[in-house]
C-alpha atoms as a PDB file:
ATOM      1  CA  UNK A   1       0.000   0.000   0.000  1.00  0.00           C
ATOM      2  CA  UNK A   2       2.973   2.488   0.890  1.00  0.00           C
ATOM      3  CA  UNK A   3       4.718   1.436  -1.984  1.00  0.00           C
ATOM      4  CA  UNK A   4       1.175   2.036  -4.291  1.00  0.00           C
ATOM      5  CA  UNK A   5       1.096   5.755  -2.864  1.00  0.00           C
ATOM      6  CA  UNK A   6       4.315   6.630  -3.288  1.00  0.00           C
ATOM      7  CA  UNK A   7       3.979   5.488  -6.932  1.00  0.00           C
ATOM      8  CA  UNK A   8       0.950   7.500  -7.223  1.00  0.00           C
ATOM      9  CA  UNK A   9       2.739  10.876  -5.954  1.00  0.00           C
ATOM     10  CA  UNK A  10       5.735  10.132  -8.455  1.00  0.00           C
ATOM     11  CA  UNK A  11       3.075   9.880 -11.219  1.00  0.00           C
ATOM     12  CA  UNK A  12       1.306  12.862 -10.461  1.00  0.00           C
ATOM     13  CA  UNK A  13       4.604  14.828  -9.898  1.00  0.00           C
ATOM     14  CA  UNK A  14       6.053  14.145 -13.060  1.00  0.00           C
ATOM     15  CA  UNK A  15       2.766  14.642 -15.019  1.00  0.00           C
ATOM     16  CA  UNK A  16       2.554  17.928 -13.182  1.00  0.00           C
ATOM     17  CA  UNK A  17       6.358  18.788 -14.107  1.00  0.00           C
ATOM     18  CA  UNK A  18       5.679  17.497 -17.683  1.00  0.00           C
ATOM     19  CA  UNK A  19       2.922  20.020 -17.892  1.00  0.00           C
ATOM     20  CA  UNK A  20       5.021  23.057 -16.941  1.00  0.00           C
ATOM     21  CA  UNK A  21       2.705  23.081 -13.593  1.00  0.00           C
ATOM     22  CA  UNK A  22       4.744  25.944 -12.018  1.00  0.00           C
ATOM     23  CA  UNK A  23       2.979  28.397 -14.685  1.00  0.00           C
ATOM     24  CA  UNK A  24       0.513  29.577 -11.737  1.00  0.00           C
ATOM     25  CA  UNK A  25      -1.559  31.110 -14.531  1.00  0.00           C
ATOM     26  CA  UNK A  26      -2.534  28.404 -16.332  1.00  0.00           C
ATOM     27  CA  UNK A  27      -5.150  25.568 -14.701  1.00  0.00           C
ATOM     28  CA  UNK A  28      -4.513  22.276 -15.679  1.00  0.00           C
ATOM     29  CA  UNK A  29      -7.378  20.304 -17.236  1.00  0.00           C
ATOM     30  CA  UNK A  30      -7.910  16.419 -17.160  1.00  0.00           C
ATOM     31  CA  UNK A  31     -10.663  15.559 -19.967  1.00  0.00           C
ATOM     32  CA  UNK A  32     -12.264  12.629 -19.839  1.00  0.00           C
ATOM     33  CA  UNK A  33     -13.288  10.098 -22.508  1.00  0.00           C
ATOM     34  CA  UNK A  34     -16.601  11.045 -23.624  1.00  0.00           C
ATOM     35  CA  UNK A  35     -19.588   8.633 -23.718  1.00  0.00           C
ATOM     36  CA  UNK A  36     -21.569   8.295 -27.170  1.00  0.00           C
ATOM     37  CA  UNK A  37     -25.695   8.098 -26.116  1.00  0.00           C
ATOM     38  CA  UNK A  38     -26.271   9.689 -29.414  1.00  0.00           C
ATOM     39  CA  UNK A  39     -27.241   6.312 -31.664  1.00  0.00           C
ATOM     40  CA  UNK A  40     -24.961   7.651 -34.278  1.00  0.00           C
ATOM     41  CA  UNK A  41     -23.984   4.608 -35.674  1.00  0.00           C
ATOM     42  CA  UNK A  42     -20.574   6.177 -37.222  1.00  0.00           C
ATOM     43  CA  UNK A  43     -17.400   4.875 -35.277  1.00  0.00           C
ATOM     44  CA  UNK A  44     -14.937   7.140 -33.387  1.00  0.00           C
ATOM     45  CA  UNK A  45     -17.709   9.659 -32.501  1.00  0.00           C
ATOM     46  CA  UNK A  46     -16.786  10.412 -28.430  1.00  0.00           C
ATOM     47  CA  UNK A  47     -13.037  10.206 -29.762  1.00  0.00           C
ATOM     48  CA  UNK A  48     -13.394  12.862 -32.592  1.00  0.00           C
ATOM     49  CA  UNK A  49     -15.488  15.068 -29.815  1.00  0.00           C
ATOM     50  CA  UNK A  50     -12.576  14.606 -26.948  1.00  0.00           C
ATOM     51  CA  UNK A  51      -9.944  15.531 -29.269  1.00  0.00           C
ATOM     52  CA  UNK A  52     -11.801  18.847 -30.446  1.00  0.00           C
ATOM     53  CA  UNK A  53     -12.404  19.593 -26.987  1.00  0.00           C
ATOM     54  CA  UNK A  54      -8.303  19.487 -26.396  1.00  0.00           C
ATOM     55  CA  UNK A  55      -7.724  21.328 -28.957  1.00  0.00           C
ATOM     56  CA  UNK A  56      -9.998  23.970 -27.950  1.00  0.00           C
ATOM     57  CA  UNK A  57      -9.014  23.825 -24.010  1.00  0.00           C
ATOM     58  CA  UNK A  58      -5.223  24.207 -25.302  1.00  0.00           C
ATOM     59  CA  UNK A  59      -6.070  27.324 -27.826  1.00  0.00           C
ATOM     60  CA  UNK A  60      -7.718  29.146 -24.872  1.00  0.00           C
ATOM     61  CA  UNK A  61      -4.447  30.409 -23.277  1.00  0.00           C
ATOM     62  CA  UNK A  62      -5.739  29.702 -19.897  1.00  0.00           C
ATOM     63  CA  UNK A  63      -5.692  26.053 -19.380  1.00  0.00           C
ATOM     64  CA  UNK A  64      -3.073  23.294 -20.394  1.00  0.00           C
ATOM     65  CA  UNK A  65      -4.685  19.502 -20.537  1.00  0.00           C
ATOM     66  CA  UNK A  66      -3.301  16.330 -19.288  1.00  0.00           C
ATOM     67  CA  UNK A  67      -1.967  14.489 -22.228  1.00  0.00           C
ATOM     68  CA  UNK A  68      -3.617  11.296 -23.267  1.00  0.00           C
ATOM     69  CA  UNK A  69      -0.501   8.738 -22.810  1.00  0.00           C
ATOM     70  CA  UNK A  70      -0.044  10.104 -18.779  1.00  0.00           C
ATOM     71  CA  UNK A  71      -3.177   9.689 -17.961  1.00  0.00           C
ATOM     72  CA  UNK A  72      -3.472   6.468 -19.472  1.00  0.00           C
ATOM     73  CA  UNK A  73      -0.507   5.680 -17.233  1.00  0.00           C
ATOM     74  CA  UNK A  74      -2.399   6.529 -14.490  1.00  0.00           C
ATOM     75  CA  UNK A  75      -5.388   4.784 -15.483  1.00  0.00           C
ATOM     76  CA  UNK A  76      -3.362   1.542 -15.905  1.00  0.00           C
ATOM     77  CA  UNK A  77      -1.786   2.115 -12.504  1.00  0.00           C
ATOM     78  CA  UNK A  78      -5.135   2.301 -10.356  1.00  0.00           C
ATOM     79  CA  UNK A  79      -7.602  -0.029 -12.820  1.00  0.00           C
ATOM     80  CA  UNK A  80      -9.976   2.078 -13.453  1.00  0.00           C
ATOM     81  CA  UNK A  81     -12.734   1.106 -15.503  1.00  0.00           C
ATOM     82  CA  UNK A  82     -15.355   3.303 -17.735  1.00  0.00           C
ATOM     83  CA  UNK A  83     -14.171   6.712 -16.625  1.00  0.00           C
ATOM     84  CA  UNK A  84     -16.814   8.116 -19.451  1.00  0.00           C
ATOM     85  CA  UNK A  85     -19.747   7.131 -16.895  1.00  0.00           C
ATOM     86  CA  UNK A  86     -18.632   7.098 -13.376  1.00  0.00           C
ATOM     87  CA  UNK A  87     -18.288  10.978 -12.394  1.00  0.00           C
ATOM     88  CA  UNK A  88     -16.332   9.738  -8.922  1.00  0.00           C
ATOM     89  CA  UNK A  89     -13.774   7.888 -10.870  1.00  0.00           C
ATOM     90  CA  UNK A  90     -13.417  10.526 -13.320  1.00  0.00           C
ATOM     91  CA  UNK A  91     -12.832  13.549 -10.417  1.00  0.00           C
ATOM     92  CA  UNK A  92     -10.043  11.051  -8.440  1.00  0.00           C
ATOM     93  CA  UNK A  93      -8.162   9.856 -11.692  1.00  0.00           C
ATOM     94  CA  UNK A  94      -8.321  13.850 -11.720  1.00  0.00           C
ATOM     95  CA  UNK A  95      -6.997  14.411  -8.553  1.00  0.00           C
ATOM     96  CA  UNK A  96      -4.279  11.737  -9.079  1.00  0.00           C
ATOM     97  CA  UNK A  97      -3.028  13.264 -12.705  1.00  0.00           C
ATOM     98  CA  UNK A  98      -1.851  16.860 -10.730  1.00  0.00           C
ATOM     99  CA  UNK A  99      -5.047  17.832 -12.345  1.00  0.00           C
ATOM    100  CA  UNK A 100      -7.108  21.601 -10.848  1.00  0.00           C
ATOM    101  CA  UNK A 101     -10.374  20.480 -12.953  1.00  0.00           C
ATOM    102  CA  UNK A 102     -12.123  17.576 -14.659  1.00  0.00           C
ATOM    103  CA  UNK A 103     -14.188  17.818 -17.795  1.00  0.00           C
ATOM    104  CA  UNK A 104     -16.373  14.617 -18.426  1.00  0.00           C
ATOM    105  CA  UNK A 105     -19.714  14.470 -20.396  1.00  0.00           C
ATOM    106  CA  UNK A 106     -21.736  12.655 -23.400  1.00  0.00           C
ATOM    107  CA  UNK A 107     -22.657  12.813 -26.822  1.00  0.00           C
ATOM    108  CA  UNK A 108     -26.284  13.415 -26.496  1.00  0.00           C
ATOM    109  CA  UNK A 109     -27.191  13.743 -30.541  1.00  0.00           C
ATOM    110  CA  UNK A 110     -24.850  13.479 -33.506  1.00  0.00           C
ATOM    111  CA  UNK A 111     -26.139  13.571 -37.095  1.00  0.00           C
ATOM    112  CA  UNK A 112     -25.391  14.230 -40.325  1.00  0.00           C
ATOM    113  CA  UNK A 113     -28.200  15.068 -43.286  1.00  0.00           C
ATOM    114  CA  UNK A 114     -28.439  16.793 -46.728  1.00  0.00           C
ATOM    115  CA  UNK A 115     -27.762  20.154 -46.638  1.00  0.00           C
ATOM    116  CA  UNK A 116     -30.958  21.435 -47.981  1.00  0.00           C
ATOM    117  CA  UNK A 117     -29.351  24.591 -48.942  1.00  0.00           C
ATOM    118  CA  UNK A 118     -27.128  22.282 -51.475  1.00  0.00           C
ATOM    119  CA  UNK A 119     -30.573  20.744 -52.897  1.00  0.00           C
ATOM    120  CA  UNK A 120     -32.746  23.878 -53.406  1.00  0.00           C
ATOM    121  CA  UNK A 121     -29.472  25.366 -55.877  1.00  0.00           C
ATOM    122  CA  UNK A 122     -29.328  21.714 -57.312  1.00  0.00           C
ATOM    123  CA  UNK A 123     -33.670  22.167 -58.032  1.00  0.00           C
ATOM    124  CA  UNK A 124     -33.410  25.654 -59.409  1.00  0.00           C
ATOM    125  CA  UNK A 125     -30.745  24.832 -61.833  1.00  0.00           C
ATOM    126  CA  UNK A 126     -32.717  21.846 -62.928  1.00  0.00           C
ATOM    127  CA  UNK A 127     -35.524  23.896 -63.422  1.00  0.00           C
ATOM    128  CA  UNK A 128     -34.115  26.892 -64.806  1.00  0.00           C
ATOM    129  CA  UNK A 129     -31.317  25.131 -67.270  1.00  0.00           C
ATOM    130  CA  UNK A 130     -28.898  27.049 -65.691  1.00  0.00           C
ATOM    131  CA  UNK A 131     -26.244  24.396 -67.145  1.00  0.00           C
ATOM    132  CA  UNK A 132     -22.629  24.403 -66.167  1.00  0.00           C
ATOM    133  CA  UNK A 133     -23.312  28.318 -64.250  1.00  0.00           C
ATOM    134  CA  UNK A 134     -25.782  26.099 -61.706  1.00  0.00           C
ATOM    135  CA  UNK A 135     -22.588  23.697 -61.621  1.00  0.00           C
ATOM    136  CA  UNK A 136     -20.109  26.607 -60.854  1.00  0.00           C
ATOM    137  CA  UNK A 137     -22.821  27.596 -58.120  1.00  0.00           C
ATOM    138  CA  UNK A 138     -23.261  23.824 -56.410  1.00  0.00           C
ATOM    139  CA  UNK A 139     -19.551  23.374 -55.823  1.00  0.00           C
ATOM    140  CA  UNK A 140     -19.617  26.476 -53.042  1.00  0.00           C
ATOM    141  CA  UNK A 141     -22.430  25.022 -51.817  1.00  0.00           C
ATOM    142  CA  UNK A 142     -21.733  22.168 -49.161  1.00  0.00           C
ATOM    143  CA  UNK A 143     -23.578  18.606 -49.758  1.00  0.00           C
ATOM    144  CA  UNK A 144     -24.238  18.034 -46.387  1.00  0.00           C
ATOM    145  CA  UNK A 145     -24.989  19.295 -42.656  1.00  0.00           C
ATOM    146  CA  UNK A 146     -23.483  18.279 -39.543  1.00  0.00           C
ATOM    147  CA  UNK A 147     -25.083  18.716 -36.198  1.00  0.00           C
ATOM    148  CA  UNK A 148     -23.761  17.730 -32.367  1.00  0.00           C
ATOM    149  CA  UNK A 149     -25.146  18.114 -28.742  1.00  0.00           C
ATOM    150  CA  UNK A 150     -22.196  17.749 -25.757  1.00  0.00           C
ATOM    151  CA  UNK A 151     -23.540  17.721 -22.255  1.00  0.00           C
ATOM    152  CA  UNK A 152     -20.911  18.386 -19.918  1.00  0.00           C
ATOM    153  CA  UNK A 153     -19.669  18.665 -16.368  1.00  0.00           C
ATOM    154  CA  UNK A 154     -16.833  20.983 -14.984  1.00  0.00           C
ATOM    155  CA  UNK A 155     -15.426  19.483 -11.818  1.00  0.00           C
ATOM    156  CA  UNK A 156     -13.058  20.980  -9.133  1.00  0.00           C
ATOM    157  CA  UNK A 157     -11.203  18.360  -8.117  1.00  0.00           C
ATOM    158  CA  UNK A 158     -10.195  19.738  -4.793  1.00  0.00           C
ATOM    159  CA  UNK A 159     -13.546  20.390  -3.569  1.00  0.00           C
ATOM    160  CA  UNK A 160     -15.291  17.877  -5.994  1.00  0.00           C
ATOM    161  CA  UNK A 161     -17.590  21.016  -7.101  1.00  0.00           C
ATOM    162  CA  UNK A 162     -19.697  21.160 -10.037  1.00  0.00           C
ATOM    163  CA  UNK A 163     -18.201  24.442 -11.397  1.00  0.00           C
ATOM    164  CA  UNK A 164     -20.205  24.292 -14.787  1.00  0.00           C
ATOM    165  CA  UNK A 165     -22.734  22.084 -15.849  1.00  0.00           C
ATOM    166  CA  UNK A 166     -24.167  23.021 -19.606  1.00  0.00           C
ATOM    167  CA  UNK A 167     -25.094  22.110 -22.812  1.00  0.00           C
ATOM    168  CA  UNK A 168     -23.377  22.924 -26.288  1.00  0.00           C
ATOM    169  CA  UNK A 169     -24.147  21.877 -29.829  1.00  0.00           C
ATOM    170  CA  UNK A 170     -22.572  22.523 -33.088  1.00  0.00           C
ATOM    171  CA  UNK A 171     -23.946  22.787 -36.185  1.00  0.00           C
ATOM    172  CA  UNK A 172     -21.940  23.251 -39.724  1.00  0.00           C
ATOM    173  CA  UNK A 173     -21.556  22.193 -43.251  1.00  0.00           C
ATOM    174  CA  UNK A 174     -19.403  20.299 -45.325  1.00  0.00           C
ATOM    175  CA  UNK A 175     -17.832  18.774 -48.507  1.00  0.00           C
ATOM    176  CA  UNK A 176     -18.508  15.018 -47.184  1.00  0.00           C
ATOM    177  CA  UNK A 177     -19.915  12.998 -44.681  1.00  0.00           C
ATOM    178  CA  UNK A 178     -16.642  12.868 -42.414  1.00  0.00           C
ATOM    179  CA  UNK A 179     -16.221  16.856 -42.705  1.00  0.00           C
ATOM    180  CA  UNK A 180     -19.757  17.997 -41.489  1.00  0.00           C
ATOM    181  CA  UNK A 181     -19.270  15.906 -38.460  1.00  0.00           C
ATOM    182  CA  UNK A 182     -15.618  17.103 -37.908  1.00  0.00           C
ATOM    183  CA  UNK A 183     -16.745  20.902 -38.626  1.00  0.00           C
ATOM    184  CA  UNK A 184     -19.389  20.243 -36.618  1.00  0.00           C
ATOM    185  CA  UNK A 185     -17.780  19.123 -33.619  1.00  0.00           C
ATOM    186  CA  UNK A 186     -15.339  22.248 -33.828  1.00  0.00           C
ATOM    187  CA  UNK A 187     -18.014  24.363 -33.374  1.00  0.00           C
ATOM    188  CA  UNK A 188     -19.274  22.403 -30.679  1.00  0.00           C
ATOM    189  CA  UNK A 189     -15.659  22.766 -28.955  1.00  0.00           C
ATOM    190  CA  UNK A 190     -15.639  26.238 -29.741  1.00  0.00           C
ATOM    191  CA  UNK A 191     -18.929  27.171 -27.928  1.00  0.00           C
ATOM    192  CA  UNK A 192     -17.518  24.644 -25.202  1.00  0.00           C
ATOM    193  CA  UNK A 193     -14.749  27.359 -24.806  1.00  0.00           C
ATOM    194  CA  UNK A 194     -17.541  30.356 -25.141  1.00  0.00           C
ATOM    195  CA  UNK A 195     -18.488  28.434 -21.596  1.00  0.00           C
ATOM    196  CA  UNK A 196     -15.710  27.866 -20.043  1.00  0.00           C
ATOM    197  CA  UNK A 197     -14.638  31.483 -20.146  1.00  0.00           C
ATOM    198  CA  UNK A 198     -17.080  31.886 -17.048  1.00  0.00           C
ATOM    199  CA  UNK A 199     -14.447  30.044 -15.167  1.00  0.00           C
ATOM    200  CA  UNK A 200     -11.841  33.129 -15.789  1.00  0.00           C
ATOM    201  CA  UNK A 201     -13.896  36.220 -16.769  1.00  0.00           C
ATOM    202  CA  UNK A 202     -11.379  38.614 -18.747  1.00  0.00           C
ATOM    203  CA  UNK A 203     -10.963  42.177 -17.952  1.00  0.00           C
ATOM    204  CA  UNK A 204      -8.631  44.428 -19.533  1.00  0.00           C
ATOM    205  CA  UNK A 205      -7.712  48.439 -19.713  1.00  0.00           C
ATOM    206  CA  UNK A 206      -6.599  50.117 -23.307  1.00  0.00           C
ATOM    207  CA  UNK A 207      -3.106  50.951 -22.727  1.00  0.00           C
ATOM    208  CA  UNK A 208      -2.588  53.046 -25.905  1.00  0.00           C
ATOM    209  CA  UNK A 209      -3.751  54.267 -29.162  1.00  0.00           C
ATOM    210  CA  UNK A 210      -1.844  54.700 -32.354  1.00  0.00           C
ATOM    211  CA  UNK A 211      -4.385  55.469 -35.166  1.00  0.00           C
ATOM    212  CA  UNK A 212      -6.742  52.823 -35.584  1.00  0.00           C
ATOM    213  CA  UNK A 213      -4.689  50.473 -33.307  1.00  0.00           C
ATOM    214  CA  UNK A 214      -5.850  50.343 -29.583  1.00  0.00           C
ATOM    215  CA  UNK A 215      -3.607  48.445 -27.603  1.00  0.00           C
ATOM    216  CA  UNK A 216      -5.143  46.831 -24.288  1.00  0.00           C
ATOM    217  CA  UNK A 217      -2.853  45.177 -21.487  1.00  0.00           C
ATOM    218  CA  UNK A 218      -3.856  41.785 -21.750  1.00  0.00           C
ATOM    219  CA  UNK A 219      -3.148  39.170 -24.105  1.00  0.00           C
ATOM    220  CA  UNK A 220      -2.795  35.505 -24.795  1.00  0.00           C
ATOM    221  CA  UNK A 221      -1.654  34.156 -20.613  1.00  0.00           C
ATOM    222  CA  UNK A 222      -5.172  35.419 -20.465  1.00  0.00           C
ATOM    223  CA  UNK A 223      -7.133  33.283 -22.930  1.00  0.00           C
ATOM    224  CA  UNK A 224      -8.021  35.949 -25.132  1.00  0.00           C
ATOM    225  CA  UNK A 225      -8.019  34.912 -28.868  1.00  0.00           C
ATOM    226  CA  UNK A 226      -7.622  36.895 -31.920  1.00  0.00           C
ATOM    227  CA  UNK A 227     -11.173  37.414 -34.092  1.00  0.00           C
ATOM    228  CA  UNK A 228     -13.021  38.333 -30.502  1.00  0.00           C
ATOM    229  CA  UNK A 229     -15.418  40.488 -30.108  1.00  0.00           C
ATOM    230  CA  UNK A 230     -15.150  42.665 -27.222  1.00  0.00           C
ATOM    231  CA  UNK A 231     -17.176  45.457 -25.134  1.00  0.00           C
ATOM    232  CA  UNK A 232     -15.945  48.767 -24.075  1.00  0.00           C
ATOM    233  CA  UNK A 233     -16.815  50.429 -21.228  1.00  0.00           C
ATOM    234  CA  UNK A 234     -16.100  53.927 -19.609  1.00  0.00           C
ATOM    235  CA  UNK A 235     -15.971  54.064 -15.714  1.00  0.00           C
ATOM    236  CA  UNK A 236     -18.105  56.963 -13.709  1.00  0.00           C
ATOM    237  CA  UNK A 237     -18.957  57.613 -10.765  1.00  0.00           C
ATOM    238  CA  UNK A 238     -17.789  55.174  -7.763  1.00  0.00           C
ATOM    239  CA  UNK A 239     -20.653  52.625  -6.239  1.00  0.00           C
ATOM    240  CA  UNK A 240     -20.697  53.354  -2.553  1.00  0.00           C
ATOM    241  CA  UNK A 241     -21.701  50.811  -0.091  1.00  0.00           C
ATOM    242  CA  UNK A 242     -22.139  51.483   3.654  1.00  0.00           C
ATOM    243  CA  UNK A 243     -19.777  53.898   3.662  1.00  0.00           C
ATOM    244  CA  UNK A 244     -17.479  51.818   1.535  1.00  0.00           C
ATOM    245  CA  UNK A 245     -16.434  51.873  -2.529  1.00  0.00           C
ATOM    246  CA  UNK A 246     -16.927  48.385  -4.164  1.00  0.00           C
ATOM    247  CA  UNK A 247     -16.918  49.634  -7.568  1.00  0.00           C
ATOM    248  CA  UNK A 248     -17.318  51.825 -10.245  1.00  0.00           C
ATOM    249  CA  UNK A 249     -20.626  52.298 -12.850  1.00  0.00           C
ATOM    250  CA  UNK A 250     -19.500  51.509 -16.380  1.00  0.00           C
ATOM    251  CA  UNK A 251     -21.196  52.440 -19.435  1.00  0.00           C
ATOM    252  CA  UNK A 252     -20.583  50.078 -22.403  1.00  0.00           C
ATOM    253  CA  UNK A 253     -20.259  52.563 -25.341  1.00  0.00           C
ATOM    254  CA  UNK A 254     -18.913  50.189 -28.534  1.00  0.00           C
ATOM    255  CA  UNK A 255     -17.143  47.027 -29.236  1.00  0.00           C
ATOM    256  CA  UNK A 256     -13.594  46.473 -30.859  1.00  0.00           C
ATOM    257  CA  UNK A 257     -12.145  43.479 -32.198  1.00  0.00           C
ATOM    258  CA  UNK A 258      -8.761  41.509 -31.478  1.00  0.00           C
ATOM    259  CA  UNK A 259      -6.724  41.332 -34.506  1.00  0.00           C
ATOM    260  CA  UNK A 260      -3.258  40.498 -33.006  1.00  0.00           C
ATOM    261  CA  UNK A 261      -2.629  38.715 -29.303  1.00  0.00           C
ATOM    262  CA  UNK A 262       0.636  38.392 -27.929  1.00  0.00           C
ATOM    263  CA  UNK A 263       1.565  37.112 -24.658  1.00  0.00           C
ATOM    264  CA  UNK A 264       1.128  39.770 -22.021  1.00  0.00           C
ATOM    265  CA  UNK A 265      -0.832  42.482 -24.278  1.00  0.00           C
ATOM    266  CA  UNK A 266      -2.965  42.914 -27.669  1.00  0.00           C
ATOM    267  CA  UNK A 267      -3.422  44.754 -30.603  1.00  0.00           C
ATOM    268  CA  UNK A 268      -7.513  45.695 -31.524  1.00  0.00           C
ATOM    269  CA  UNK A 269      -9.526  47.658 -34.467  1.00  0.00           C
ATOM    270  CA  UNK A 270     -13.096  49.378 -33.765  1.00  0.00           C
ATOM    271  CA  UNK A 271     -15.318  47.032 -35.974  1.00  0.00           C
ATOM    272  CA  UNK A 272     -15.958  48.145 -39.493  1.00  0.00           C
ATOM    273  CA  UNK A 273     -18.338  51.366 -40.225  1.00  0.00           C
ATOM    274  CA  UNK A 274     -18.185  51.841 -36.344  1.00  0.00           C
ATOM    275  CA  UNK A 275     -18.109  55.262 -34.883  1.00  0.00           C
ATOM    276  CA  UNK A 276     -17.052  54.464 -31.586  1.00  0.00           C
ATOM    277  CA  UNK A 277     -14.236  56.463 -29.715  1.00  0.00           C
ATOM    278  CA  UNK A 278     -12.446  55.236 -27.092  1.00  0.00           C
ATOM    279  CA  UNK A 279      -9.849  56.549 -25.107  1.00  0.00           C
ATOM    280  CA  UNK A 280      -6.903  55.657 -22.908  1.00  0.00           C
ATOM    281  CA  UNK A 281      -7.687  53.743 -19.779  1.00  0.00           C
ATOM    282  CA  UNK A 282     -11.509  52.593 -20.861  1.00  0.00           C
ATOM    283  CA  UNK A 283     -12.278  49.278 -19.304  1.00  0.00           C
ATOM    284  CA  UNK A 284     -12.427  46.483 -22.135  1.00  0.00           C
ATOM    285  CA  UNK A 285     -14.349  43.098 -21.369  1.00  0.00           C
ATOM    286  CA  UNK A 286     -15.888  40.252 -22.808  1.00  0.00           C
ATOM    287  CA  UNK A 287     -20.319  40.302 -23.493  1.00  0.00           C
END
């Protein structure tokens, strides 16, 4: 049993070093294989969706993930079995990977259909003879939709919390079969990300503005992403509260967009045919 634990602490410590775990900033994520309840009969489904969700976790900036081959280590180590559908096995594999979170869930619908944007140009050039200009026409248009539903659970694996608890789908087109699912289960990853940004709420001052660049102070260590959308907002008078300040009112005047992140700071443009002025030291968040 000693020798079990000790085993256990060298695992976790060398995951943990492995995953550069003395970057305070950045949480580290264990994600779990998901469970497919969706009747889609096509193979790898729950694999295609766990890897999109890496992917996505990693992009954010915020969070690095436990890497598949350590925490199969670990998974050898202590025998666990179906991690997909036990939540209490899922959280302490967690726990033992050097993991702050666990991120387990289910496919709840997959499906893929004709696109019936691709058959209503297909029944208008039949019907008009539009020849080889409906042709040119078809081949933008993709054959075939892709839709997904992910439930998932956020778990704190100190305190074994529930942190987030939601539902995302994703729905896109695409050439074939195989790449409406796969676009579709990027956009289910990316509105997977849209929620997890709850978790670590961004906040951000412009720093400086040199013609139609506006540079704010945060950047990439705190998951911001370049092609976001984001609110401004000028500070007024302070928010007293029994004698105390807690705060300041804000009053969201216009929205700007990331075009260039870097690690501690980004570059962003006021959206196209906007009028919106801001200045130095306006407050910039997310919606």
């Amino acid at each position: 049993m000693i020798m079990k634990r000790i085993l256990i602490a060298v695992l976790a410590g060398m995951i943990a070093c492995s995953l550069n775990f003395c970057e305070a900033a950045k949480k580290i994520v264990a994600v779990m294989p998901l469970e497919n309840v969706s009747g889609y009969s096509e193979e790898k489904v729950a694999e295609i969706m766990t890897e999109q969700l890496i992917v996505a976790i990693h992009s954010s900036g915020s969070y690095t993930v436990v890497e598949r081959p350590q925490m199969g280590t670990v998974l050898r180590e202590q025998g666990f079995q179906n991690i997909a559908v036990d939540p209490s096995q899922a959280v302490e594999l967690g726990k033992l990977s050097g993991a702050d979170y666990s991120m387990l869930g289910k496919v709840t619908m997959a499906v893929v259909e004709d696109n019936p944007t691709a058959s209503a140009v297909e029944q208008l050039t039949n019907l008009f003879g539009l020849g080889d200009l409906g042709g040119m026409a078809s081949q933008y248009v993709h054959k075939f939709k892709g839709k997904i539903a992910l439930e998932f659970r956020f778990v704190d694996n100190t305190t074994g919390e529930v942190v987030i608890a939601n539902t995302v789908e994703g729905n896109k087109s695409g050439s074939t079969v195989s790449d409406a699912f796969n676009n579709a289960c990027k956009n289910a990853a990316e509105n997977f990300l849209k929620a997890l940004d709850s978790l670590n709420p961004f906040r951000a001052r412009i720093a400086e503005i040199n013609g139609a660049d506006i540079y704010i102070d945060r950047g990439s260590e705190s998951g911001l992403r370049s092609g976001e959308i984001l609110i401004v907002a000028r500070e007024g008078k302070p928010i007293v509260v029994n004698g105390r300040t807690v705060g300041m009112k804000q009053t969201v005047f216009g929205k700007i967009k990331v075009v260039e992140v870097y690690s501690d700071y980004a570059i962003c443009r006021a959206e196209e045919n906007s009028s919106v002025v801001v200045h130095k030291g306006d407050v910039v968040k997310r919606n």
